[in-house]
N, C-alpha and C. Protein backbone atom coordinates (compact mmCIF):
# COMPACT_ATOMS: atom_id res chain seq x y z
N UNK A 1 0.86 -1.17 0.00
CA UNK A 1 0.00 0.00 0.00
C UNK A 1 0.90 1.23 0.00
N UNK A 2 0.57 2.34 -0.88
CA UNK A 2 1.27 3.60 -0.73
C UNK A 2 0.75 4.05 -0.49
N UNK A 3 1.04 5.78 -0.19
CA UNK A 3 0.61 7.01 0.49
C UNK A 3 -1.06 7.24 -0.26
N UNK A 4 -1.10 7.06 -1.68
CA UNK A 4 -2.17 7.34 -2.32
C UNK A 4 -3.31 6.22 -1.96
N UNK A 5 -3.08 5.00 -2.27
CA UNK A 5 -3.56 3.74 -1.42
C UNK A 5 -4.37 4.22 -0.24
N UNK A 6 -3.31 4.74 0.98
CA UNK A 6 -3.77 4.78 2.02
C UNK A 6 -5.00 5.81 2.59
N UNK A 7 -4.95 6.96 1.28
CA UNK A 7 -6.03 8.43 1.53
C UNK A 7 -7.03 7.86 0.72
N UNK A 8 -6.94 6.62 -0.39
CA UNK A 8 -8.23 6.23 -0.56
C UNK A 8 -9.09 5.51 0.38
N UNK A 9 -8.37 4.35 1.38
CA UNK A 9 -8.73 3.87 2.44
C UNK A 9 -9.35 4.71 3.39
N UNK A 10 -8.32 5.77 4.06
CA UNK A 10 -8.90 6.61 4.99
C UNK A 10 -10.33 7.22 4.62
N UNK A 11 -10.42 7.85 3.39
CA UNK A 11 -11.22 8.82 2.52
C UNK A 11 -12.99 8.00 2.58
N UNK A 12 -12.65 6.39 2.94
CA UNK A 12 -13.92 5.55 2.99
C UNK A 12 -14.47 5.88 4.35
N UNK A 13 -13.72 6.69 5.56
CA UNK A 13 -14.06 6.71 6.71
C UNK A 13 -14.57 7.92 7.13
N UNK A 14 -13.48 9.10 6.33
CA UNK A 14 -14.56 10.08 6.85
C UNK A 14 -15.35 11.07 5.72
N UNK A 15 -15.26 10.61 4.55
CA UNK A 15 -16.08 11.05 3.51
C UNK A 15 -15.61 11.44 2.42
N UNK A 16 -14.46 12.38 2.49
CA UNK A 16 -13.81 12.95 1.23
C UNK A 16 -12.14 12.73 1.37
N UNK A 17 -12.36 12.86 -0.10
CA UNK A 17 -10.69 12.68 -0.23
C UNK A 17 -9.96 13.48 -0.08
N UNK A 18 -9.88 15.06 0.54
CA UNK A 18 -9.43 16.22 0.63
C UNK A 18 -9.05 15.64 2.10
N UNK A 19 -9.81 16.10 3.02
CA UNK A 19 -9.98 15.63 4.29
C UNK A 19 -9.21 14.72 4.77
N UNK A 20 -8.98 13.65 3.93
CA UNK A 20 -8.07 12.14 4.61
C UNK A 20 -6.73 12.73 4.16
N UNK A 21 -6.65 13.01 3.12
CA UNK A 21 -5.30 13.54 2.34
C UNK A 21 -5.04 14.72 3.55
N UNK A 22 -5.30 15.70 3.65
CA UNK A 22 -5.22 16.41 4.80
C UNK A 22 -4.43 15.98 6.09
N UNK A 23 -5.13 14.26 6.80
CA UNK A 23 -5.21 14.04 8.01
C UNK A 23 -3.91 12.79 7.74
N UNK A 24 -3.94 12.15 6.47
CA UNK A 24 -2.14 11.72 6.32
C UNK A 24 -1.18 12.36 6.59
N UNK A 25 -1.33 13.92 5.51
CA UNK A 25 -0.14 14.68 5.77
C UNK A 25 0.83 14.89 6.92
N UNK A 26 -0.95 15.28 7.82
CA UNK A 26 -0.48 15.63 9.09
C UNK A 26 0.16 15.14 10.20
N UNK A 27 0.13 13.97 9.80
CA UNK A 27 -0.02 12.78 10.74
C UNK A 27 1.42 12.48 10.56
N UNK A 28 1.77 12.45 9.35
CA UNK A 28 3.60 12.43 8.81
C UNK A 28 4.33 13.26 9.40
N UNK A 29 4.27 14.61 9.04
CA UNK A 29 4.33 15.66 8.91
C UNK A 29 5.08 16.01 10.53
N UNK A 30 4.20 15.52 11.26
CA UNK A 30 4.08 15.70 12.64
C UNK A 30 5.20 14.65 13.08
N UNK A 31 5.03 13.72 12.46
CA UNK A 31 5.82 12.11 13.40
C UNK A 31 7.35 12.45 12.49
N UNK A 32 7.65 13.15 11.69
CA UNK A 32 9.12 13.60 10.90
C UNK A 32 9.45 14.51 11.88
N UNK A 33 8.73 15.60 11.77
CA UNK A 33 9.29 16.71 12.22
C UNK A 33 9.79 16.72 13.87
N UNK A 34 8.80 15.72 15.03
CA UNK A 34 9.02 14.49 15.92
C UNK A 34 10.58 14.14 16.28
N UNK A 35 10.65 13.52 15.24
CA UNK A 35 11.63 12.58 15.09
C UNK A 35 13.30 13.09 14.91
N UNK A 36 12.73 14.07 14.07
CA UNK A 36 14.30 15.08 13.18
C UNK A 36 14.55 15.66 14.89
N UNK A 37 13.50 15.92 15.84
CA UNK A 37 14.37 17.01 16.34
C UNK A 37 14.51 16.02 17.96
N UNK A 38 14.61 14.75 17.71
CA UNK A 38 15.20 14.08 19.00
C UNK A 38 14.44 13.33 19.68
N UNK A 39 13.07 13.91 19.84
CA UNK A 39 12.13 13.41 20.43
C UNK A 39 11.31 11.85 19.68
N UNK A 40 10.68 11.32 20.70
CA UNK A 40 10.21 10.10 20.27
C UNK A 40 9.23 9.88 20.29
N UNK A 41 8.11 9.49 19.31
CA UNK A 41 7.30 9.09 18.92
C UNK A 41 6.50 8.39 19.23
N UNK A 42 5.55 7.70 20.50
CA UNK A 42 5.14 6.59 21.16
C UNK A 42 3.58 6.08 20.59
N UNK A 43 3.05 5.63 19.76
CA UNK A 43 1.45 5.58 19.61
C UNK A 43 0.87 3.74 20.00
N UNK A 44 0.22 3.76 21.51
CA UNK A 44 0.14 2.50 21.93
C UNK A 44 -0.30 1.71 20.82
N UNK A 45 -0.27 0.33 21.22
CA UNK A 45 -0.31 -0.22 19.88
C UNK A 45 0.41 -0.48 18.89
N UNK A 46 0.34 0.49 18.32
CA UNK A 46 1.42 0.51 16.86
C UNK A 46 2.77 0.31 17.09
N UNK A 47 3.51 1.22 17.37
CA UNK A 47 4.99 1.35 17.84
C UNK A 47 5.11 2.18 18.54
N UNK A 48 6.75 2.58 18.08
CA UNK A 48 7.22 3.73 18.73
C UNK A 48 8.79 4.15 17.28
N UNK A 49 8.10 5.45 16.91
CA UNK A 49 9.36 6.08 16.05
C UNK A 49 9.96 6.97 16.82
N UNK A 50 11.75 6.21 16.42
CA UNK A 50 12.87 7.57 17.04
C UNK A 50 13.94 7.73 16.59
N UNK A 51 14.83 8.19 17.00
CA UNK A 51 16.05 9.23 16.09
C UNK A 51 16.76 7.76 16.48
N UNK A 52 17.59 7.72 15.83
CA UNK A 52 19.24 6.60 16.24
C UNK A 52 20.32 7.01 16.05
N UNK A 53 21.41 7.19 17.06
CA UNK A 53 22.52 7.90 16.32
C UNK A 53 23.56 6.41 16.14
N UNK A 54 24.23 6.75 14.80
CA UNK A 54 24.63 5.72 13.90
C UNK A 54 26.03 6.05 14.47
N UNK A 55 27.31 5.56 15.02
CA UNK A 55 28.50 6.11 15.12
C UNK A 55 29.85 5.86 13.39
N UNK A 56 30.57 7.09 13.61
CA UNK A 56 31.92 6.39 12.38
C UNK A 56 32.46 5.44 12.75
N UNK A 57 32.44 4.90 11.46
CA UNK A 57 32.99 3.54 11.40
C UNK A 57 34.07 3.48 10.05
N UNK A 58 34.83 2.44 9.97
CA UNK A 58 35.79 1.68 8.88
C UNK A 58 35.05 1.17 8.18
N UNK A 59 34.40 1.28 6.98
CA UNK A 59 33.54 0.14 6.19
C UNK A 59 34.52 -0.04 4.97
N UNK A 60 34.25 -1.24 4.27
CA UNK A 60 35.18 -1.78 2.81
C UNK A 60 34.17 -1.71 1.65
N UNK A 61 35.16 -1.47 0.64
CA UNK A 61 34.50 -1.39 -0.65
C UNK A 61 34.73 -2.41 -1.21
N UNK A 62 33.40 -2.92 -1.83
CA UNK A 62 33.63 -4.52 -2.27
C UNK A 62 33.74 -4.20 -3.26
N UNK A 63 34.16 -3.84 -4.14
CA UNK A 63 34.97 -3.28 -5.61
C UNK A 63 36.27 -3.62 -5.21
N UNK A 64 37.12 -2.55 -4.31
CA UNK A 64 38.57 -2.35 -4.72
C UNK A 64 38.98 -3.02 -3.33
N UNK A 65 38.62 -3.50 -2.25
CA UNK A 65 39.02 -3.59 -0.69
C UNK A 65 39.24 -2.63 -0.12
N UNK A 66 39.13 -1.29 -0.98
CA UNK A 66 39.81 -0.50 -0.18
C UNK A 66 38.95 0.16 1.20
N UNK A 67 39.55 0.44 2.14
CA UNK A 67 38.76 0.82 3.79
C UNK A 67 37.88 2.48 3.43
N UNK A 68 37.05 2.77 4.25
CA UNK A 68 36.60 3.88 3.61
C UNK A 68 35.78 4.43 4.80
N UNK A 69 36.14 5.40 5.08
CA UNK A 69 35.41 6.34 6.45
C UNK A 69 34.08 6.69 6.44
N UNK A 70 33.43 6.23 6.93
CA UNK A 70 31.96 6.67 6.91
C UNK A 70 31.58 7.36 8.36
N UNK A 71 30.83 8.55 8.36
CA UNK A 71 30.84 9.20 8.98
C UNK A 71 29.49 8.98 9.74
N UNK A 72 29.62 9.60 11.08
CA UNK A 72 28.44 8.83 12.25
C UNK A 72 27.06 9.86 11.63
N UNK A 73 25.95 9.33 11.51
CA UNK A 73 24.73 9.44 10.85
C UNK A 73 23.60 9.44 12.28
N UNK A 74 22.81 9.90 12.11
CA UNK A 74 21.33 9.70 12.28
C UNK A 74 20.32 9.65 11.01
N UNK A 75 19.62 8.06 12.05
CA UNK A 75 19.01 7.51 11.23
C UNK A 75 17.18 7.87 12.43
N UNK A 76 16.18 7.41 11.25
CA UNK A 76 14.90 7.08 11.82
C UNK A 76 14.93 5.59 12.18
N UNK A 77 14.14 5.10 13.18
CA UNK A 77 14.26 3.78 13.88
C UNK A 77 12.23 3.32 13.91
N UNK A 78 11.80 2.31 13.83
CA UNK A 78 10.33 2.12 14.17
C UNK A 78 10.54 0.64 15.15
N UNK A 79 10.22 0.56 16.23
CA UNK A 79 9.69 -0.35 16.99
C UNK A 79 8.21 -1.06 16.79
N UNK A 80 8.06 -2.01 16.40
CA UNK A 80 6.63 -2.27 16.56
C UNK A 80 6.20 -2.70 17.77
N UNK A 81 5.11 -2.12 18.34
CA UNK A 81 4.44 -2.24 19.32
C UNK A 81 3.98 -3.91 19.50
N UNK A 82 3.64 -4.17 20.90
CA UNK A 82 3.42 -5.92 20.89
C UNK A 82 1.82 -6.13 20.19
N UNK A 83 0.75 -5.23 19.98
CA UNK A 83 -0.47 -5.38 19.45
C UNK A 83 0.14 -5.35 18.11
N UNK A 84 0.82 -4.96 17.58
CA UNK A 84 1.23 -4.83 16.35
C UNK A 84 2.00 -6.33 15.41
N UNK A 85 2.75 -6.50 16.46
CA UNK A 85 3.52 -7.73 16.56
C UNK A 85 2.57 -8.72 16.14
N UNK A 86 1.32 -9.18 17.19
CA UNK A 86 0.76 -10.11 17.54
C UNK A 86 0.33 -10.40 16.23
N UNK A 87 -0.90 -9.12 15.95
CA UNK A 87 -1.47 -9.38 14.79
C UNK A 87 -0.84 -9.37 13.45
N UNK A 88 0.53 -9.08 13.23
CA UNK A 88 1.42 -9.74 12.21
C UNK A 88 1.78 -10.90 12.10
N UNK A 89 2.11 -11.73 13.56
CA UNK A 89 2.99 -12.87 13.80
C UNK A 89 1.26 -13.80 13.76
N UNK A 90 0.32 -13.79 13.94
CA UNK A 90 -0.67 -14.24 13.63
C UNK A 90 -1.62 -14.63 12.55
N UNK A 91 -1.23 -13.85 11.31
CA UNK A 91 -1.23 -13.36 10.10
C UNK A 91 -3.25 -13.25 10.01
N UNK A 92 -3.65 -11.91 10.94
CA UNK A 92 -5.53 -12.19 10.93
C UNK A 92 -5.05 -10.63 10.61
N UNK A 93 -6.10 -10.55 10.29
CA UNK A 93 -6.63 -8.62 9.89
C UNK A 93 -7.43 -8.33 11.05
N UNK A 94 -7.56 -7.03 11.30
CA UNK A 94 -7.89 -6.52 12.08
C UNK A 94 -9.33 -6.58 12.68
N UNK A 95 -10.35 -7.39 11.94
CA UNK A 95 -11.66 -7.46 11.64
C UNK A 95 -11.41 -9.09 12.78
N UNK A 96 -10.56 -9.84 12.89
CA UNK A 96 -10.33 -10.83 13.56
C UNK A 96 -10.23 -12.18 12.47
N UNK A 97 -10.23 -12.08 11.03
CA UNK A 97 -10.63 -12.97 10.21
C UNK A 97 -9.05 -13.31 9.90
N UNK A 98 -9.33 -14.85 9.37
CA UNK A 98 -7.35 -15.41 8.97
C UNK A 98 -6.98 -14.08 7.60
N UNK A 99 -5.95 -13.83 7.26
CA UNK A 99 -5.46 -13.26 6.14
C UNK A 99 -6.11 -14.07 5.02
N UNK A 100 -6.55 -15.21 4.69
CA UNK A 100 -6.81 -16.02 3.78
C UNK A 100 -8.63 -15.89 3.84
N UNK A 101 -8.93 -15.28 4.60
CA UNK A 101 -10.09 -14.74 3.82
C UNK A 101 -11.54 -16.20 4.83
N UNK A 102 -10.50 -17.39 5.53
CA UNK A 102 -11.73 -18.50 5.88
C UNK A 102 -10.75 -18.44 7.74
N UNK A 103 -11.43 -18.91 8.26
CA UNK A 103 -10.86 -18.98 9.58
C UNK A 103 -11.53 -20.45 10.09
N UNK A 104 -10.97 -20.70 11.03
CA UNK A 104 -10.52 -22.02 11.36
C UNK A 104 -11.47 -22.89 11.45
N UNK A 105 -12.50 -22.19 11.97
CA UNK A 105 -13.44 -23.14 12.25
C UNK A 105 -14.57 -23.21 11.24
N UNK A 106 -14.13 -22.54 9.63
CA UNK A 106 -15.41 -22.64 8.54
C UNK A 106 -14.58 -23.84 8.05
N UNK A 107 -13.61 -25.02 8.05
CA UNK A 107 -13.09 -25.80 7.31
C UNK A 107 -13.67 -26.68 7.77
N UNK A 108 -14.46 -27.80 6.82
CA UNK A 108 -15.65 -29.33 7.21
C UNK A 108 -14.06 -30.20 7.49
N UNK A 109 -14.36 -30.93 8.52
CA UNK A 109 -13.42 -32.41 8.70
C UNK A 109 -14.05 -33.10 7.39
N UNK A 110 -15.59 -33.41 7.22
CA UNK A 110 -16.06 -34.40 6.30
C UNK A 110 -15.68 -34.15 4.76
N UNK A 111 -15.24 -33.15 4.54
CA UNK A 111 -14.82 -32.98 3.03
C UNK A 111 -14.32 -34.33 2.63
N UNK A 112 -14.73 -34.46 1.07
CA UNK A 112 -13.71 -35.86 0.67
C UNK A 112 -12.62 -35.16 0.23
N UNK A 113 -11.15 -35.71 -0.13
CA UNK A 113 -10.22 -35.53 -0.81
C UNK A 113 -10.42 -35.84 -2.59
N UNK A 114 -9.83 -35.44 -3.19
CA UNK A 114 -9.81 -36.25 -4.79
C UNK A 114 -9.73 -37.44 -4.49
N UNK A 115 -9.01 -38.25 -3.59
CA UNK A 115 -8.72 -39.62 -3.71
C UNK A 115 -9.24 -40.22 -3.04
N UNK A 116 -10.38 -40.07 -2.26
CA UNK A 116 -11.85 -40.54 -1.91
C UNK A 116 -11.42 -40.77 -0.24
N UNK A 117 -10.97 -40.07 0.25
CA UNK A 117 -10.42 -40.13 1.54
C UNK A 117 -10.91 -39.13 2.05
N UNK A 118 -11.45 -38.94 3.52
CA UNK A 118 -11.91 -37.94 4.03
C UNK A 118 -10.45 -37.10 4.63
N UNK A 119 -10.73 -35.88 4.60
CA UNK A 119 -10.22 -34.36 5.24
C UNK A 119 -9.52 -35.13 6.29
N UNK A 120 -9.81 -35.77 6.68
CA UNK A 120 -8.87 -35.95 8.43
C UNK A 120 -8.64 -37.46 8.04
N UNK A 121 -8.02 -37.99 6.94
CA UNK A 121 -6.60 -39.02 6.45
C UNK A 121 -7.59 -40.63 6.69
N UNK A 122 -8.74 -40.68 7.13
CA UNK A 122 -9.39 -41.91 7.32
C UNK A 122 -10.11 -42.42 5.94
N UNK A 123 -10.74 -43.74 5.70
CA UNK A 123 -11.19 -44.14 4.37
C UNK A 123 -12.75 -43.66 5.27
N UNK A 124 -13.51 -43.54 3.49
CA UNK A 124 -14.75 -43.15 4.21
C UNK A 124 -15.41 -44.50 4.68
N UNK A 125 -14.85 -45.95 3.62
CA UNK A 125 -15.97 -46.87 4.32
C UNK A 125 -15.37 -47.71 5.97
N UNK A 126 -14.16 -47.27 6.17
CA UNK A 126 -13.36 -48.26 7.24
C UNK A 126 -12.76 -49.23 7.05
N UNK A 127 -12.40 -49.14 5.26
CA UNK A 127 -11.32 -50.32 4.87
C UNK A 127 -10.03 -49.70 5.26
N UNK A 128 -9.14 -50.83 5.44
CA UNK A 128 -7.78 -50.69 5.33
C UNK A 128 -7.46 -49.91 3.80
N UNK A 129 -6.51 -49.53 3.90
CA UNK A 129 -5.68 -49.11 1.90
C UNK A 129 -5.26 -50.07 1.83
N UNK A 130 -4.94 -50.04 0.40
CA UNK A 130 -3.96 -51.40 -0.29
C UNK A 130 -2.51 -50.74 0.10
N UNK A 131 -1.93 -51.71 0.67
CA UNK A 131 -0.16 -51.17 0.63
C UNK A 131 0.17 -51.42 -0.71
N UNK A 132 1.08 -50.65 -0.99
CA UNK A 132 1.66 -50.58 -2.63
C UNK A 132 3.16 -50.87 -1.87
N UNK A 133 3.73 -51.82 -2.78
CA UNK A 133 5.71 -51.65 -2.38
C UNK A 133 5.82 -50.75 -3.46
N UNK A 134 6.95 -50.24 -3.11
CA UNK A 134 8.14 -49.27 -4.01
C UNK A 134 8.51 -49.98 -5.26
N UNK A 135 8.43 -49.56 -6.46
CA UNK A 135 8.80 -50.41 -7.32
C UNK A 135 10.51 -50.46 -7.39
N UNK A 136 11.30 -49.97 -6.94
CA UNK A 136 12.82 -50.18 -6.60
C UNK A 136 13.45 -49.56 -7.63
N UNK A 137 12.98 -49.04 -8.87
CA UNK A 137 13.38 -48.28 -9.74
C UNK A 137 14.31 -46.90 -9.28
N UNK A 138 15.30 -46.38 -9.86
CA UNK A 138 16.53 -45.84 -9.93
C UNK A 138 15.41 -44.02 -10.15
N UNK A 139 15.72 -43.10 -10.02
CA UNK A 139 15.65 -42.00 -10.72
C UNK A 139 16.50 -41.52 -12.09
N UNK A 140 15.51 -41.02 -12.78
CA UNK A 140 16.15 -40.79 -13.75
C UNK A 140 17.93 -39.79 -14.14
N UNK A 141 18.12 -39.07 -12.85
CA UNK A 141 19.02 -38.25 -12.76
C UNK A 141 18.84 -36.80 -13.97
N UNK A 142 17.69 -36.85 -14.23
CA UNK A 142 17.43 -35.22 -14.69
C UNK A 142 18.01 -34.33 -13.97
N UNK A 143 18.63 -33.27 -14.32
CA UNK A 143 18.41 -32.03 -13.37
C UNK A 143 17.14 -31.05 -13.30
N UNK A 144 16.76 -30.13 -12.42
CA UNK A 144 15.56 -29.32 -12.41
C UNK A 144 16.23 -28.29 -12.98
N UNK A 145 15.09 -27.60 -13.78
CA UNK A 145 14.80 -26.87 -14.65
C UNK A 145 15.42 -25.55 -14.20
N UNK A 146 15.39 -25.16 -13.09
CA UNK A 146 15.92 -24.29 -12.46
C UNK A 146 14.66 -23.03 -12.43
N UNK A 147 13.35 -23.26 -12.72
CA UNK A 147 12.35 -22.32 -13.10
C UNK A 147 11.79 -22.13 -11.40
N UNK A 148 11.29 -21.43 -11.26
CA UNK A 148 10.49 -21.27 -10.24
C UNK A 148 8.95 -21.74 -10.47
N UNK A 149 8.12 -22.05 -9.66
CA UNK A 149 6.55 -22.79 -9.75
C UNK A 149 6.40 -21.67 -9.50
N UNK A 150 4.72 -21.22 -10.76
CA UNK A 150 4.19 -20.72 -10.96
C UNK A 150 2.94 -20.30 -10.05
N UNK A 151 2.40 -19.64 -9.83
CA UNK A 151 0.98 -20.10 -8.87
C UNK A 151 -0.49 -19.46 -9.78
């Protein structure tokens, strides 16, 4: 999602697109200007943005080896907050639903499989399977294609 993305989103909440565009800006605007001058950023939940001071260091140039002075920096830093965390490391949207759109408990155990086996690995009538042996055959020694699978 980008900045434009995000004022169409907002823009569904409080009516116009002037208004949200407005209440992004500000919202940046505010958490930069924050940030540039030392102070830190705390919004429960979410995170916390703050300044980092970077010290000089010796770094190498992977071109020539040669050593090369880089000078101590400030950088911006974002912490994610543990509500933030959770619902990432959980992978649900905010609505409480899985990322995949079904949650746990809309999936039937009774589904069949293609291969006439129910969802939870049992036969549907209570036969045993046929064991198959390995036919002992060699692989062909192809190499892979080197392609990536498609989806």
């Amino acid at each position: 999602m980008n900045k434009g993305e995000l004022i169409d989103a907002i823009s569904g909440r409080l009516g116009d697109r002037r208004s949200a565009t407005e209440a992004v800006n500000a919202v940046l605007e505010t958490i930069q200007s924050t940030v540039a001058n030392g102070d830190k950023v705390a919004i429960t939940g979410f995170g916390v943005f703050e300044k980092n001071e970077r010290a000089a260091r010796t770094a190498r140039n992977p071109a020539t080896g040669a050593a090369v002075q880089v000078p101590a920096s400030s950088v911006p830093r974002f912490r994610p907050g543990t509500g933030f965390k959770a619902l990432v490391n959980a992978g649900k949207k905010a609505d409480g639903k899985k990322a995949g759109g079904t949650t746990a408990d809309s999936t039937k155990v009774s589904e069949k499989k293609t291969d006439g086996k129910k969802a939870d690995g049992k036969n549907p009538g209570g036969k045993k399977a046929n064991a198959k042996k390995a036919s002992g055959k060699k692989a062909d020694g192809k190499k892979a294609s080197g392609k990536k699978a498609s989806r």
